[in-house]
C-alpha atoms as a PDB file:
ATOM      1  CA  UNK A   1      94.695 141.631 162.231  1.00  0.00           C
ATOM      2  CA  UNK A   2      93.796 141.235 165.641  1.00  0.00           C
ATOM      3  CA  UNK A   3      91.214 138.490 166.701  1.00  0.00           C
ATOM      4  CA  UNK A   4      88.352 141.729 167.540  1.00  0.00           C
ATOM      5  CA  UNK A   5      88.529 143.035 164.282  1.00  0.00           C
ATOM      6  CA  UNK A   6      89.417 139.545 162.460  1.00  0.00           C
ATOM      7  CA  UNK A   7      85.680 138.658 164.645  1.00  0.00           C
ATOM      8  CA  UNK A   8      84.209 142.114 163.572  1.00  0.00           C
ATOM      9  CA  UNK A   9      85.172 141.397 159.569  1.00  0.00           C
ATOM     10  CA  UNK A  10      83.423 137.648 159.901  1.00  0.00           C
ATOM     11  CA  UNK A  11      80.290 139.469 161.456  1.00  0.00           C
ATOM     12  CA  UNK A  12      80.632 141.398 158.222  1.00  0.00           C
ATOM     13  CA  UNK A  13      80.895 138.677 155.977  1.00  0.00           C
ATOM     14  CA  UNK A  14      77.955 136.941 157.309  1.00  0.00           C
ATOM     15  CA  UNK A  15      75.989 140.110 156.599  1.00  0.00           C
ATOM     16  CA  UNK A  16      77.058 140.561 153.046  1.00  0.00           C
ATOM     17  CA  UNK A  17      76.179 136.613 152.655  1.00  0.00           C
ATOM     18  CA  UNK A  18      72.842 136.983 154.246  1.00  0.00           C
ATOM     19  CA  UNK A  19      72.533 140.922 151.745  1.00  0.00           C
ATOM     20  CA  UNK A  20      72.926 138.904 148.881  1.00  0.00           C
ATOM     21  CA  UNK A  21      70.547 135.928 149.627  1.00  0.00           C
ATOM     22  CA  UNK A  22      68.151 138.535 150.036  1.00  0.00           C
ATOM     23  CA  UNK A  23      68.656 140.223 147.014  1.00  0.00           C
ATOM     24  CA  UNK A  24      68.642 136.972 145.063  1.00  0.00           C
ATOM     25  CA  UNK A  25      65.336 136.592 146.575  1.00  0.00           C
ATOM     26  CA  UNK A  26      64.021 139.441 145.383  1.00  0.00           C
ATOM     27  CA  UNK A  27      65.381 139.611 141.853  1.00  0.00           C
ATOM     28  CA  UNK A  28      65.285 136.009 140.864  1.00  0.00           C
ATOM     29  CA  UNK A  29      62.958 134.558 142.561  1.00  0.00           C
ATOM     30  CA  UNK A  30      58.936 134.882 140.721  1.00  0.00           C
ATOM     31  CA  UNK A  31      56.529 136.843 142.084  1.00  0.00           C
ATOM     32  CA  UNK A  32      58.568 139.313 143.834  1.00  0.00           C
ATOM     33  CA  UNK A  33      58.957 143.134 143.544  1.00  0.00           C
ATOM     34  CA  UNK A  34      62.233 143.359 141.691  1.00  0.00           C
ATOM     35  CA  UNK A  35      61.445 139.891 139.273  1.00  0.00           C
ATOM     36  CA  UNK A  36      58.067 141.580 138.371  1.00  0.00           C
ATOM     37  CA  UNK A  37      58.851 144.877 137.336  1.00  0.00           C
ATOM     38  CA  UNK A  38      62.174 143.236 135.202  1.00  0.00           C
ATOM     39  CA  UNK A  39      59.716 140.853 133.513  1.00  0.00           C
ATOM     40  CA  UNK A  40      57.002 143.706 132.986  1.00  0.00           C
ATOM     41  CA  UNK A  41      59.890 145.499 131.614  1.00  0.00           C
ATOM     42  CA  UNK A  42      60.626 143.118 128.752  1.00  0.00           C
ATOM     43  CA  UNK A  43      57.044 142.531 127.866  1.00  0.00           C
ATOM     44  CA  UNK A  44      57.274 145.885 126.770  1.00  0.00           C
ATOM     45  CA  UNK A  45      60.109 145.579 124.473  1.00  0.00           C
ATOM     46  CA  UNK A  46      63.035 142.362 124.638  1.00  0.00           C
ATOM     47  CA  UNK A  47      65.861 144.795 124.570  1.00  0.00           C
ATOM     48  CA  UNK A  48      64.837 146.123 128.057  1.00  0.00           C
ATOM     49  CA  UNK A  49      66.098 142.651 129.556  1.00  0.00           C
ATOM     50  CA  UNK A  50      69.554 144.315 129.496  1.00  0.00           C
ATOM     51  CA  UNK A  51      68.382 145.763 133.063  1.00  0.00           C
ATOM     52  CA  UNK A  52      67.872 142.616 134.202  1.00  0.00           C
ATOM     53  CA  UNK A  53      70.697 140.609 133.108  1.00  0.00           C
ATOM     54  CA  UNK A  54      72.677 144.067 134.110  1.00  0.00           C
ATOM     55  CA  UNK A  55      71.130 143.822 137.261  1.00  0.00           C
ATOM     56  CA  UNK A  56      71.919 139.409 137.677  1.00  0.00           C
ATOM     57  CA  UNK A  57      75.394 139.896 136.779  1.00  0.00           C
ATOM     58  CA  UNK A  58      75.799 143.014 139.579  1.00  0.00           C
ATOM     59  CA  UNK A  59      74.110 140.494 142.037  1.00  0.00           C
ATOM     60  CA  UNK A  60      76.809 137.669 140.980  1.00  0.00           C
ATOM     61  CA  UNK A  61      79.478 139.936 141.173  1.00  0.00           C
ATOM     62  CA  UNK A  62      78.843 141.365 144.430  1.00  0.00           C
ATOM     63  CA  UNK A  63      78.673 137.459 145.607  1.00  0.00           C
ATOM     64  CA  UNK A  64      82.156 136.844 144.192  1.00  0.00           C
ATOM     65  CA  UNK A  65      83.559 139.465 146.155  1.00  0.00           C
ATOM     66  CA  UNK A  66      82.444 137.692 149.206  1.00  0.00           C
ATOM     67  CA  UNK A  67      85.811 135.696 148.388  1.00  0.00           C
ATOM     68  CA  UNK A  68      88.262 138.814 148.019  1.00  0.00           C
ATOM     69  CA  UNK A  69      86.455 139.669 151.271  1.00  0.00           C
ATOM     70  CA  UNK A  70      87.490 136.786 153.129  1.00  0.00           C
ATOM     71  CA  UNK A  71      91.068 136.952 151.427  1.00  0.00           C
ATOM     72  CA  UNK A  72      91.646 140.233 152.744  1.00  0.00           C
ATOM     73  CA  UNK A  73      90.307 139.648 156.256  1.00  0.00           C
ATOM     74  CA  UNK A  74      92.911 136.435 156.872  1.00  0.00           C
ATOM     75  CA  UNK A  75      95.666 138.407 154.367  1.00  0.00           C
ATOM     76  CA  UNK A  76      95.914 135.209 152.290  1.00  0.00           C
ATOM     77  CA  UNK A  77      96.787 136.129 148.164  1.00  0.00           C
ATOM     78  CA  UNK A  78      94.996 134.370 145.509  1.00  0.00           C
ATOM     79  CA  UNK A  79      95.341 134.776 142.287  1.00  0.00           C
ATOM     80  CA  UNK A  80      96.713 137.645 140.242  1.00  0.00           C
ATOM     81  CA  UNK A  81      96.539 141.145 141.065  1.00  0.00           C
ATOM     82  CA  UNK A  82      95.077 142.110 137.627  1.00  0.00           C
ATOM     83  CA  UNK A  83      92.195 139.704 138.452  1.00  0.00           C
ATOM     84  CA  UNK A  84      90.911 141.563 141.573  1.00  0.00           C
ATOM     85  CA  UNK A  85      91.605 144.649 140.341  1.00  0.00           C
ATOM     86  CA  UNK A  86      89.224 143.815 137.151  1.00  0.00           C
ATOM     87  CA  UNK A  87      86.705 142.531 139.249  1.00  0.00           C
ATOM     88  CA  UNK A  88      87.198 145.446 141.584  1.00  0.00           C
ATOM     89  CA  UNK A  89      86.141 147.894 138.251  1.00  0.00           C
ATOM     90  CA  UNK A  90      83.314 145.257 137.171  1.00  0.00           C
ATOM     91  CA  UNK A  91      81.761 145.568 140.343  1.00  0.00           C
ATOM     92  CA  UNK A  92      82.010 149.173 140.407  1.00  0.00           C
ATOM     93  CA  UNK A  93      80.774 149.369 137.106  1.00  0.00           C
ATOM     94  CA  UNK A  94      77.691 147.050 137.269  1.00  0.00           C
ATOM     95  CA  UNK A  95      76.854 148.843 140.695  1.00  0.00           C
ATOM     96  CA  UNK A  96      76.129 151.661 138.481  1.00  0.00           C
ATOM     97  CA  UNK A  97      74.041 149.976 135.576  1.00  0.00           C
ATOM     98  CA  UNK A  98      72.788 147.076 137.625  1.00  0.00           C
ATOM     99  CA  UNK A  99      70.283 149.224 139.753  1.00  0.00           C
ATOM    100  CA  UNK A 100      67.627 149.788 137.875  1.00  0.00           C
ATOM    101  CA  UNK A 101      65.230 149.288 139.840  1.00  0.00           C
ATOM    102  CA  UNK A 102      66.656 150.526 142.921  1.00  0.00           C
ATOM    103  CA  UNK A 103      66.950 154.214 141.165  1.00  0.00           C
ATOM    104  CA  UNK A 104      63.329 154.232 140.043  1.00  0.00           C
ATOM    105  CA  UNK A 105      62.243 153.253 143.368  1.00  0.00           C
ATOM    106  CA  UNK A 106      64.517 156.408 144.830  1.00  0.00           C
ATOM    107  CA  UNK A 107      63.426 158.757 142.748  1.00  0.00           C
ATOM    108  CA  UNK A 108      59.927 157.728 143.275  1.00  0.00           C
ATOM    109  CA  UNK A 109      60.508 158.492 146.805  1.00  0.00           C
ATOM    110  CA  UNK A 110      62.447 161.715 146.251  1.00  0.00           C
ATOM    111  CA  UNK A 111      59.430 162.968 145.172  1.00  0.00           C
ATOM    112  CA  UNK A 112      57.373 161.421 148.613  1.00  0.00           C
ATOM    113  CA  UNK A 113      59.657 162.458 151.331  1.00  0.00           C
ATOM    114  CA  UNK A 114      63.549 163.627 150.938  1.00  0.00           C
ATOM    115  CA  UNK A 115      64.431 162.738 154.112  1.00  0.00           C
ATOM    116  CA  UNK A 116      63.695 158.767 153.367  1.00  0.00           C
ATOM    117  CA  UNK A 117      66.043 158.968 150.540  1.00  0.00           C
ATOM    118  CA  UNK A 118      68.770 160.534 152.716  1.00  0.00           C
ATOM    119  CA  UNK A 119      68.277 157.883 154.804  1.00  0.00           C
ATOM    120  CA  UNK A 120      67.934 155.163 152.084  1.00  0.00           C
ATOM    121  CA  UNK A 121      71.524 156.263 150.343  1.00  0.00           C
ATOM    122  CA  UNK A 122      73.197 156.741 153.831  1.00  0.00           C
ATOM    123  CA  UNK A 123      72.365 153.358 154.880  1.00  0.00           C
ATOM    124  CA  UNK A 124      73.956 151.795 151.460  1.00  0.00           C
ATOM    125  CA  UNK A 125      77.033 153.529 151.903  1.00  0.00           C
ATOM    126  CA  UNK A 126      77.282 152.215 155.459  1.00  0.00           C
ATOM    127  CA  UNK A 127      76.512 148.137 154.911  1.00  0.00           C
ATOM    128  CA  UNK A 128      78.488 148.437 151.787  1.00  0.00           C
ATOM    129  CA  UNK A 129      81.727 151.124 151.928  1.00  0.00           C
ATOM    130  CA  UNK A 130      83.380 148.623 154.255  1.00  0.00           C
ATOM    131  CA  UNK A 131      83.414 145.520 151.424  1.00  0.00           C
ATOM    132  CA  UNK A 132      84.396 148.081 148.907  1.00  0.00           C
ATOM    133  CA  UNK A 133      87.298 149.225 151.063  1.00  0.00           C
ATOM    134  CA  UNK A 134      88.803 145.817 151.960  1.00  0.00           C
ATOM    135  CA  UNK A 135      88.141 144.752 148.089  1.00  0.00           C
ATOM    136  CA  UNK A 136      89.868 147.356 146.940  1.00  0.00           C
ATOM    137  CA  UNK A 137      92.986 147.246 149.474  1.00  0.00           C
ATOM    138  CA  UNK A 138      93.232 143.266 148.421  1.00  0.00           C
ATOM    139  CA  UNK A 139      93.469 144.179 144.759  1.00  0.00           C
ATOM    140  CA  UNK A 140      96.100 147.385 145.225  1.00  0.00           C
ATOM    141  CA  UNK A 141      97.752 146.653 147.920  1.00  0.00           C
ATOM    142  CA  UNK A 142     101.427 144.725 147.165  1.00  0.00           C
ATOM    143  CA  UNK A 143     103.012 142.168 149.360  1.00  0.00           C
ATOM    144  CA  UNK A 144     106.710 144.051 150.824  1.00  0.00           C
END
């Protein structure tokens, strides 16, 4: 990689650092937004804590891919190829069940104003399509 992008990418990583310190903020931390509406959650019934541990374990994940990240960036190999490429799946698959929140608060606004929405899911797929890409080129990708 050349040093522009190679600077570009470490912009990038900073930004998915300082994404997940604010999501771990917001879900773990007492008092807030995300941490209330979990805990109200499981007051009303203990197997509804499955969104929230579903919802820790997508944050934890997304943090370990901060590594696979950096991997990728300086083309360094860690580790099995089968390990990325299960994480690669986890994270996919806990970015779908881990949002529980997130899709209540969209479709509460769906109903609001459509155009926030647009703008809400357009703006995910921008700060995040470019970790999923380099993730999943360092767990496919083979060494020639």
């Amino acid at each position: 990689m050349s040093k522009l992008s190679t600077t570009v990418w470490v912009c990038y990583i900073l930004l998915v650092v300082l994404m997940c310190a604010g999501k771990y903020e917001i879900l773990l931390v007492p008092g807030e937004p995300q941490n209330t509406y979990y805990h109200i959650l499981m007051a009303f019934h203990p197997i509804n804590s499955i969104y929230y541990y579903a919802a820790v374990i997508q944050l934890l994940i997304n943090c370990i891919h901060i590594l696979p990240l950096f991997l990728f960036i300086f083309n360094r190999r860690f580790g099995p190829h089968i390990l990325w490429q299960t994480l690669f799946f986890t994270r996919i698959l806990f970015d779908i069940i881990g949002q529980n929140y997130e899709i209540n608060e969209i479709t509460g606004l769906f109903q609001e104003n459509i155009k926030i929405v647009l703008l809400f899911c357009l703006a995910s797929v921008v700060l995040w399509a470019p970790s999923y890409i380099a993730c999943y080129l360092y767990a496919f990708r083979t060494k020639k």
